[in-house]
Protein backbone atom coordinates (compact mmCIF):
# COMPACT_ATOMS: atom_id res chain seq x y z
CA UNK A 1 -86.12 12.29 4.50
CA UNK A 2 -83.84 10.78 1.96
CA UNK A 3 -81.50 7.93 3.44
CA UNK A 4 -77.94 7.95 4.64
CA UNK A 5 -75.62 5.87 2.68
CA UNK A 6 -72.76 4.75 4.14
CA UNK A 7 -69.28 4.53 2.12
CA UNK A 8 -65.78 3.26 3.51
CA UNK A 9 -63.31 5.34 2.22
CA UNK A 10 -60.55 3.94 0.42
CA UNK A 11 -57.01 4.92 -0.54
CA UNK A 12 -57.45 5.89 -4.09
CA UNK A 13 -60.92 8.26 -2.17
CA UNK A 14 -59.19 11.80 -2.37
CA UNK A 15 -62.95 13.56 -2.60
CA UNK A 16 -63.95 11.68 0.37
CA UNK A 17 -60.70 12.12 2.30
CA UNK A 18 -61.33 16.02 2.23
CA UNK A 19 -65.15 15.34 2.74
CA UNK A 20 -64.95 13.02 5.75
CA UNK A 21 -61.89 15.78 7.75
CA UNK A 22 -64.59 18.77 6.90
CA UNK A 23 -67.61 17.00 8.44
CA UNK A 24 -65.69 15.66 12.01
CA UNK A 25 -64.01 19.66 11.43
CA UNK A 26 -67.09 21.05 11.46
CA UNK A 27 -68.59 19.07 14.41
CA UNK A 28 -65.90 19.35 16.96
CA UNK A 29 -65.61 23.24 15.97
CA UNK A 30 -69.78 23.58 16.38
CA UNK A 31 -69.08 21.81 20.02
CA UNK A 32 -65.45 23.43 21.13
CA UNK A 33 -65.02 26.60 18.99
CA UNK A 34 -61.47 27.56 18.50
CA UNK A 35 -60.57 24.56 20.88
CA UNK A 36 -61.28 21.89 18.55
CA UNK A 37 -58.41 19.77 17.56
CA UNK A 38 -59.55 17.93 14.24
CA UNK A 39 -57.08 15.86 12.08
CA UNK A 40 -56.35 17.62 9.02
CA UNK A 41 -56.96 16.25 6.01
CA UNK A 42 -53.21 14.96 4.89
CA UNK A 43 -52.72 13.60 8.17
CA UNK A 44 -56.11 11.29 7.36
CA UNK A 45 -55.10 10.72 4.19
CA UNK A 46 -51.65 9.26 5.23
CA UNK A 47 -53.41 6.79 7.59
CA UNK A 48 -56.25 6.11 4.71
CA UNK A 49 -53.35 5.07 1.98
CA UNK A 50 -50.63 3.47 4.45
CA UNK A 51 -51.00 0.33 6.45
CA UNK A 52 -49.56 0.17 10.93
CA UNK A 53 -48.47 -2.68 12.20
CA UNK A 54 -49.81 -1.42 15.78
CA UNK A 55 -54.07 -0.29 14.92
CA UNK A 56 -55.78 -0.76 11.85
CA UNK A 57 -58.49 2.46 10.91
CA UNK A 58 -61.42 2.32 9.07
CA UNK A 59 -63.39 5.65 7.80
CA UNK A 60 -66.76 5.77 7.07
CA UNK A 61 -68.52 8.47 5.24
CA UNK A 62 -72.33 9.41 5.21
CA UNK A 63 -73.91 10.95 2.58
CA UNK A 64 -77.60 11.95 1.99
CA UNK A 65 -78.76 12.87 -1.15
CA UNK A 66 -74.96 12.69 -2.40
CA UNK A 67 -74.23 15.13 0.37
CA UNK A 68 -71.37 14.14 2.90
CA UNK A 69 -73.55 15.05 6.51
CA UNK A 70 -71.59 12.35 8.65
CA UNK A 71 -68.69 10.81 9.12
CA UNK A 72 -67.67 8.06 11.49
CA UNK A 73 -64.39 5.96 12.35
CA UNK A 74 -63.23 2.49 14.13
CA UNK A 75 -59.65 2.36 15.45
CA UNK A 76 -58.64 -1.38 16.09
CA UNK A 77 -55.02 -1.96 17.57
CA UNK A 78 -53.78 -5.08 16.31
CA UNK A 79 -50.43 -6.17 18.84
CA UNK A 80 -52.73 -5.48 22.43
CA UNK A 81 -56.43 -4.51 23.76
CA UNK A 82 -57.11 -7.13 21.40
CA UNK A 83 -61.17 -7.11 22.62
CA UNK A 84 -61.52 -3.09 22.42
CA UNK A 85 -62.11 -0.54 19.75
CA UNK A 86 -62.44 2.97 19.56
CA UNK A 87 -65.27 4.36 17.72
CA UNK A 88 -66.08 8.23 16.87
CA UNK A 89 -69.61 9.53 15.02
CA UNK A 90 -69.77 12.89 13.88
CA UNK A 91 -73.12 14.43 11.86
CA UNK A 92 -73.13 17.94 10.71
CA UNK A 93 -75.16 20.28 13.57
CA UNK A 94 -77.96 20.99 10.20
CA UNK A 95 -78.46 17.28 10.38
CA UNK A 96 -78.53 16.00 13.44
CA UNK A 97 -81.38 14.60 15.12
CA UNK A 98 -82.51 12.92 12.54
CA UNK A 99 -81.26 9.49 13.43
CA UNK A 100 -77.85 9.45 11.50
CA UNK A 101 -75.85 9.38 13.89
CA UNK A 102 -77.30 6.31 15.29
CA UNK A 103 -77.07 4.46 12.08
CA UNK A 104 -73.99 5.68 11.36
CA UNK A 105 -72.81 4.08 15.14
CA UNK A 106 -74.85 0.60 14.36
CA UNK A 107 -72.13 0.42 11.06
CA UNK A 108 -69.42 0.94 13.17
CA UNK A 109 -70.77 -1.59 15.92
CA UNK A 110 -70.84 -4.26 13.22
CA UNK A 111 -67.64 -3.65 11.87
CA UNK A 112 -65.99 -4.17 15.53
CA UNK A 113 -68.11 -7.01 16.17
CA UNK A 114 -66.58 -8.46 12.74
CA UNK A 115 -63.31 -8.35 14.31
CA UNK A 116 -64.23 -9.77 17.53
CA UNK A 117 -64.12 -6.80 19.91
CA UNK A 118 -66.62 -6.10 22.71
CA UNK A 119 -65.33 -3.16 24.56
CA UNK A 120 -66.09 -0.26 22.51
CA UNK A 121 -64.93 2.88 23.42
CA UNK A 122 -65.44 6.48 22.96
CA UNK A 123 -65.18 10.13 23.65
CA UNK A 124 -67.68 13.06 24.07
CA UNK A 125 -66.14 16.93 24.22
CA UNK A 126 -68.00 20.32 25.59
CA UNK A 127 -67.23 23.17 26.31
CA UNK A 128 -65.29 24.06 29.82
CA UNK A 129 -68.10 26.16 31.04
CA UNK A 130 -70.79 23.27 30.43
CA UNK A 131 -71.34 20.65 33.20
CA UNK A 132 -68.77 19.21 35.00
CA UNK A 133 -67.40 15.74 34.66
CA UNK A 134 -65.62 14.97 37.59
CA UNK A 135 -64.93 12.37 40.03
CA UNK A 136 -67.72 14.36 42.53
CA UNK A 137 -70.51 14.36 39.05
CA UNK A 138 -71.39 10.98 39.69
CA UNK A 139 -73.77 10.57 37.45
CA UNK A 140 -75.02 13.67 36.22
CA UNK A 141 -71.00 13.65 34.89
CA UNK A 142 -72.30 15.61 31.32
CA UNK A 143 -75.58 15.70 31.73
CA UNK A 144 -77.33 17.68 29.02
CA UNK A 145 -74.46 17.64 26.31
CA UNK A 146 -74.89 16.03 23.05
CA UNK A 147 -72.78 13.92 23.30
CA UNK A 148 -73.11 12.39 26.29
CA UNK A 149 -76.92 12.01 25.50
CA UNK A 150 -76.61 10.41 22.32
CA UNK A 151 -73.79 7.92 23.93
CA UNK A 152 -75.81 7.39 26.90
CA UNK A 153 -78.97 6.06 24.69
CA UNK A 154 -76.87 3.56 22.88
CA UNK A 155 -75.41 2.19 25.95
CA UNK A 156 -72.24 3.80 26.54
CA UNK A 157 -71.28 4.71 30.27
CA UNK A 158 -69.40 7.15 31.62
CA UNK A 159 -65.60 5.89 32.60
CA UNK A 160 -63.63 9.17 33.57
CA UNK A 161 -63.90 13.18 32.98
CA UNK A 162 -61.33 14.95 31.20
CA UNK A 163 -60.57 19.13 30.98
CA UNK A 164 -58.59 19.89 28.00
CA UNK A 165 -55.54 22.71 29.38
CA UNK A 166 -53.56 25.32 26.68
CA UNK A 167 -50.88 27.15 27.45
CA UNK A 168 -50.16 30.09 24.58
CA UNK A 169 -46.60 30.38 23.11
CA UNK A 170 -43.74 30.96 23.26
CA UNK A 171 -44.35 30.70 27.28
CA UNK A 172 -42.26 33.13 29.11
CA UNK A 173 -38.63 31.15 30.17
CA UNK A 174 -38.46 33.34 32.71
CA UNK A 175 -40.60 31.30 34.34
CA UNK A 176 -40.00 27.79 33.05
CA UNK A 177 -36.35 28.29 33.95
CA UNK A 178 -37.66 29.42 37.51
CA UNK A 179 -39.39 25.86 37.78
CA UNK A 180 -36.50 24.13 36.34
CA UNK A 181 -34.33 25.45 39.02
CA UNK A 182 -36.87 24.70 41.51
CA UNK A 183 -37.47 21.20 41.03
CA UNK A 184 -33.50 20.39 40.11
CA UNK A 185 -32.37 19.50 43.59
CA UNK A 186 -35.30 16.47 43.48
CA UNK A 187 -34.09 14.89 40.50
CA UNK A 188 -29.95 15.31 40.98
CA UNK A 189 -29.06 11.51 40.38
CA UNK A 190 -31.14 11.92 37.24
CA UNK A 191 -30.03 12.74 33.92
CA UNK A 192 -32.37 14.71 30.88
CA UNK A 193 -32.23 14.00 27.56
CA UNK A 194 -33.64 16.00 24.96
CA UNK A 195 -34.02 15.82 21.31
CA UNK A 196 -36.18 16.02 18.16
CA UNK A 197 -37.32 13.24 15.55
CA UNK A 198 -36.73 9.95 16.03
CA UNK A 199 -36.11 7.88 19.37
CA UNK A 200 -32.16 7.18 19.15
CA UNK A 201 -31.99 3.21 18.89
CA UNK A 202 -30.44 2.68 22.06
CA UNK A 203 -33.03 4.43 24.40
CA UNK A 204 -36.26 2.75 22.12
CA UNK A 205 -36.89 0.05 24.24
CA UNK A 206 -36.45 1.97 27.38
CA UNK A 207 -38.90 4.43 25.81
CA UNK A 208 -41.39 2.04 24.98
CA UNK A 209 -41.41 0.01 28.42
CA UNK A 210 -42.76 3.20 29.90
CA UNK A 211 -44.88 4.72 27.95
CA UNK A 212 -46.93 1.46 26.98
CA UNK A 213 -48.12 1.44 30.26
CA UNK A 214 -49.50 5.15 30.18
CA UNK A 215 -52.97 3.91 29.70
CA UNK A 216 -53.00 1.88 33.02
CA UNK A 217 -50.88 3.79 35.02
CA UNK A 218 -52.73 6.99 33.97
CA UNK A 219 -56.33 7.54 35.58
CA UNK A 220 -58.95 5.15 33.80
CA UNK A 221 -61.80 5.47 36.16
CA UNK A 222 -64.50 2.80 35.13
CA UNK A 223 -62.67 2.27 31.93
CA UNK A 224 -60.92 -1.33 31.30
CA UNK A 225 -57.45 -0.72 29.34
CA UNK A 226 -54.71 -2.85 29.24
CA UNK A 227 -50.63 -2.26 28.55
CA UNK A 228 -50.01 -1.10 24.59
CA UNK A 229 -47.34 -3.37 22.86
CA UNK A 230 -43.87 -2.34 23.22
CA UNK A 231 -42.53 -3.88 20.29
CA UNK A 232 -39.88 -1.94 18.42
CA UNK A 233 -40.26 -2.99 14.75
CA UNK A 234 -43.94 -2.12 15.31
CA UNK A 235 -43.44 1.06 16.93
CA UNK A 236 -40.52 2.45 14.22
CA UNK A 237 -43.50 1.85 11.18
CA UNK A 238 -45.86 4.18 13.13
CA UNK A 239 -43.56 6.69 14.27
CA UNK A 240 -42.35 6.59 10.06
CA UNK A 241 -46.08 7.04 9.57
CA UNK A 242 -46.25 10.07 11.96
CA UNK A 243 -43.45 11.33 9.91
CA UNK A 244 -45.11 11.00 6.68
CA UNK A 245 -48.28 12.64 8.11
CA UNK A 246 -46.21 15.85 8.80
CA UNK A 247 -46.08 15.08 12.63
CA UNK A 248 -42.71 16.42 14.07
CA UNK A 249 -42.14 15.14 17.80
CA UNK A 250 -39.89 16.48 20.04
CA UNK A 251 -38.85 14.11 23.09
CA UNK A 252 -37.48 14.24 26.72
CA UNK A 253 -36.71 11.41 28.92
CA UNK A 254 -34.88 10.86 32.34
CA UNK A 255 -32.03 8.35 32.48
CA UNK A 256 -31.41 6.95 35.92
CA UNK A 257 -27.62 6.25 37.17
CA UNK A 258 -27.41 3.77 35.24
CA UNK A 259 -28.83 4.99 31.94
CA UNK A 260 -32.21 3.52 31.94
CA UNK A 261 -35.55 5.61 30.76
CA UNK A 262 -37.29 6.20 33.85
CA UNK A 263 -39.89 9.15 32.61
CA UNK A 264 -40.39 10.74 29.56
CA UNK A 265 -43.29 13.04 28.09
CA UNK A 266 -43.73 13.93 24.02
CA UNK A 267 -44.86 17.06 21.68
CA UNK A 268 -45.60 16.54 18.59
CA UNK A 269 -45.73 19.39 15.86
CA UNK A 270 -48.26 19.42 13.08
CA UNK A 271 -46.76 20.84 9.84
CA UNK A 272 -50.51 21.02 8.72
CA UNK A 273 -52.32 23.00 11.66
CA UNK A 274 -50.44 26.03 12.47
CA UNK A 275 -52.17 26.59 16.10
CA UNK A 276 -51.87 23.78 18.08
CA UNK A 277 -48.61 22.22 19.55
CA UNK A 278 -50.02 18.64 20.97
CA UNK A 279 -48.79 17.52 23.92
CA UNK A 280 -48.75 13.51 24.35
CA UNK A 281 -48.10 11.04 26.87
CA UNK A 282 -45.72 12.14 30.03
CA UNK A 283 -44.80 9.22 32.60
CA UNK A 284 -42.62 8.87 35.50
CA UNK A 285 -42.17 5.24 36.50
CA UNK A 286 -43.58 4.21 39.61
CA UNK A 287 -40.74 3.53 41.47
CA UNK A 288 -38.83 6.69 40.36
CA UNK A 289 -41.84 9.20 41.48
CA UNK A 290 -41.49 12.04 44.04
CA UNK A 291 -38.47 13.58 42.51
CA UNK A 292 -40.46 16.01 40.10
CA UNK A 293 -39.02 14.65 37.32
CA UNK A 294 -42.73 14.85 35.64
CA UNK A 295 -42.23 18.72 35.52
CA UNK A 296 -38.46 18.55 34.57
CA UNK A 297 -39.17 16.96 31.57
CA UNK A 298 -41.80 18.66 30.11
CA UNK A 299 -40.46 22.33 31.12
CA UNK A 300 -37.02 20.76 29.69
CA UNK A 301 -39.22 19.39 26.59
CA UNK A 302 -40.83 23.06 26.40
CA UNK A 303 -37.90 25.34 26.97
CA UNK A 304 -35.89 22.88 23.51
CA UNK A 305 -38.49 23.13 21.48
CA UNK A 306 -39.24 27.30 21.61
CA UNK A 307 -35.29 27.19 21.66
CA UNK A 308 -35.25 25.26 18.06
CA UNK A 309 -38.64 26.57 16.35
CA UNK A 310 -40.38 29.33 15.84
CA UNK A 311 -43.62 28.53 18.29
CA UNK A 312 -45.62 32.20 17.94
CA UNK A 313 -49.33 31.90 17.61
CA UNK A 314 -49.34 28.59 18.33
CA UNK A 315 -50.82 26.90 21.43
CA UNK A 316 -49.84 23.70 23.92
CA UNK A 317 -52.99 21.51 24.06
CA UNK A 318 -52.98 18.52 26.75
CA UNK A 319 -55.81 16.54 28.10
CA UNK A 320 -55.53 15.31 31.98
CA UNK A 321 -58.05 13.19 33.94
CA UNK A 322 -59.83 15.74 36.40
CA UNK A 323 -59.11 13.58 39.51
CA UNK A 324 -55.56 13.85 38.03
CA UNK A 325 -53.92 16.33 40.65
CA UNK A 326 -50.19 15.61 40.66
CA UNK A 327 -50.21 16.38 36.64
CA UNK A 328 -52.97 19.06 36.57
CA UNK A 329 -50.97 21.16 39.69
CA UNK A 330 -47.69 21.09 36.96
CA UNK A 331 -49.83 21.84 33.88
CA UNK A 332 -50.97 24.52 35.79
CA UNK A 333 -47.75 25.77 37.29
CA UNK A 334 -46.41 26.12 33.54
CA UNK A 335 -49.17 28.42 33.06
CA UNK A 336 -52.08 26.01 31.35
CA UNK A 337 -55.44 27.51 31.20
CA UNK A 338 -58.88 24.68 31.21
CA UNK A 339 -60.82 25.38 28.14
CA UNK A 340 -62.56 22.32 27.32
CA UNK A 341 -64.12 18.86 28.96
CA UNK A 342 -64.58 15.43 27.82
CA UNK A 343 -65.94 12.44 29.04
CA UNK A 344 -64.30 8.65 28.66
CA UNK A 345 -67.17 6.60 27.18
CA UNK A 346 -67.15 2.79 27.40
CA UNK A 347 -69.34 0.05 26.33
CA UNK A 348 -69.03 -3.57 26.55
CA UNK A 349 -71.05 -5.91 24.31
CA UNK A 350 -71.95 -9.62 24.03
CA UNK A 351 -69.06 -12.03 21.96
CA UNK A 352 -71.38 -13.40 19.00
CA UNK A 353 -71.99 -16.66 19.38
C-alpha cells in the first residue's frame, strides 16, 4: 500500500480546504446519516485564513497516492485549558483499517506535545440505536463502534456519553407558548432579553461570566475541564470570526432585579448548511436555579427566532450529557427527538522532559 502523506493546510490551500471538509463530510455522514453535522467548507476556510485570540486550529490533510483519504485537526485554546487539546481523525470508510488513522493521530499527538499539552481530548459519534453510553454502560459505554475502538487502542478513555436531540421546524407555538406560560410564575422577578447578532456591550461581561463556566458546571464525567476565559476583547474577535464564517446567533439571557445576566442559552444559524439550526451553550447560574428559567430562555430564544426568519426544513440540533436530566426533561418537553450518541474521549500524556 502506497503511504499517507501528511500536509497542513494553509491559508492560500483553497484545493485542500474543499478536500479536507469532504473527507470529515463523508465520515461523519458514513457514521450518522442525515444527522451528521460537518463544518462546511467556508466556515473552515474562514478559520484556515483568519487568526482567534481565544484557540489556535491546525488542519491536517492525508493523501495517498495524491488522493485526499484523511483528514485530521488539533484545536488549542490559547487564554485557558492551557494543558488540553482537542484532536479529531477522520479516514474515508474505503480506507480505513489500514492504519491511517493511527498515523494520522501520532501527527496530531506531536503537534500538541509541541505546544506543551497533555490532556488530549476527543469525540466518537454513532448512531442512537447502537450501544448505549450512559452513566449505567460502565464500561462497555460504546463498545463495538469505530470509534470508540480505534480511541480505546490509542489510549483514550471514556469521560461521559452524549445523545444528540432535534427538534424539526418551525415547532408548533402553540405549544412553546403553552410552556412559556407554564413556567412564567417561577421566574417573575426575572427579566428576558432577546435579540440577534452581537452581545450589546453592556450585558458582554455578564454574558461571558456565565457561560465560561459551561464546561464545569455542565456534566464532565471523568473528563478534566477547566473555566474558558472571559475576556471581552478576546471574545468580540471570535464572535467577528463567527460572523465572517456566515454564523448568525440569536441570544436570550435573564437579567435579575438588578440587571445582571443570570442564564442565557445561544442558536446560531449557518448561512452555509440549510438544515441544521445549532443550538449552543444554555446556563442558569447556580444560585438562580429552580425558577425554570433554563426553559424560558430557550422557548423565548425559539419562539424570536421562527418569529424573525424563515426556519422551514430546517432542524434544532443540541447535544446533552445522558445523566443530564434537568436539561434533557426540557429538550424533551419542546418536542426534541434522540437521534444520535457520542462519547467524551480523554487522554492524558507524559510532559516531555
Amino acid at each position: 500500500m502506497s503511504a499517507l502523506e501528511l500536509v497542513t493546510i494553509g491559508p492560500d490551500d483553497d484545493t485542500a480546504i474543499v478536500a479536507w471538509a469532504d473527507v470529515v463530510a463523508a465520515s461523519l455522514r458514513h457514521e450518522l446519516g442525515q444527522h451528521a453535522t460537518p463544518w462546511a467548507a467556508e466556515e473552515l476556510a474562514v478559520v484556515v485564513r483568519e487568526p482567534d485570540q481565544l484557540r489556535r486550529d491546525s488542519f491536517l490533510l492525508g493523501l495517498v497516492d495524491g488522493e485526499p483519504v484523511a483528514a485530521g485537526w488539533l484545536a488549542v485554546r490559547l487564554l485557558d485549558n492551557l494543558d488540553g487539546a482537542q484532536v479529531d481523525v477522520h479516514v474515508l470508510p474505503a480506507h480505513r483499517r489500514r492504519g491511517l488513522g493511527g498515523q494520522l493521530l501520532d501527527r496530531l499527538e506531536e503537534l500538541a506535545a509541541a505546544e506543551g499539552r497533555t490532556l488530549l481530548d476527543a469525540r466518537a459519534q454513532w448512531p442512537y440505536a447502537g450501544p448505549e453510553a450512559g452513566a449505567d454502560a460502565g464500561a462497555d459505554a460504546g463498545a463495538g463502534t469505530a470509534g470508540i475502538e480505534f480511541a480505546a487502542g490509542r489510549g483514550y478513555g471514556f469521560g461521559i456519553g452524549e445523545v444528540q436531540r432535534e427538534l424539526p421546524l418551525p415547532a408548533p407555538d402553540d405549544r412553546l407558548a403553552a410552556l412559556a406560560a407554564d413556567a412564567a410564575p417561577h421566574h417573575a422577578t426575572y427579566r428576558i432579553v432577546s435579540w440577534t447578532g452581537p452581545i450589546p456591550d453592556d450585558l458582554v461581561a455578564g454574558w461571558l461570566a456565565v457561560s465560561s463556566t459551561l464546561m464545569t458546571e455542565a456534566p464532565a464525567g471523568e473528563v478534566e475541564r477547566e473555566d474558558e476565559s472571559a475576556d471581552v476583547a478576546a471574545y468580540r474577535t471570535a464572535e467577528a470570526l463567527q460572523a465572517r464564517q456566515g454564523r448568525t446567533p440569536w441570544h436570550s439571557v435573564a437579567l435579575d432585579a438588578t440587571g445582571e445576566v443570570v442564564a442565557y442559552t445561544q442558536l446560531m444559524v449557518p448561512d452555509h448548511e440549510p438544515v441544521f439550526v445549532h443550538q449552543w451553550g444554555t446556563l442558569v447560574r447556580r444560585d438562580h436555579r429552580g425558577h425554570r428559567l433554563g426553559l424560558a430562555l430557550k422557548v423565548a430564544n425559539l419562539r424570536a427566532l421562527q418569529r424573525d426568519l424563515d426556519t422551514t426544513g430546517r432542524r434544532v440540533v443540541t447535544w446533552n450529557a445522558e445523566v443530564n436530566g434537568p436539561m434533557i426533561a426540557v429538550n424533551e418537553a419542546m418536542g426534541f427527538e434522540p437521534t444520535a450518541r457520542s462519547a467524551d474521549l480523554q487522554k492524558i500524556v507524559a510532559p516531555r522532559r
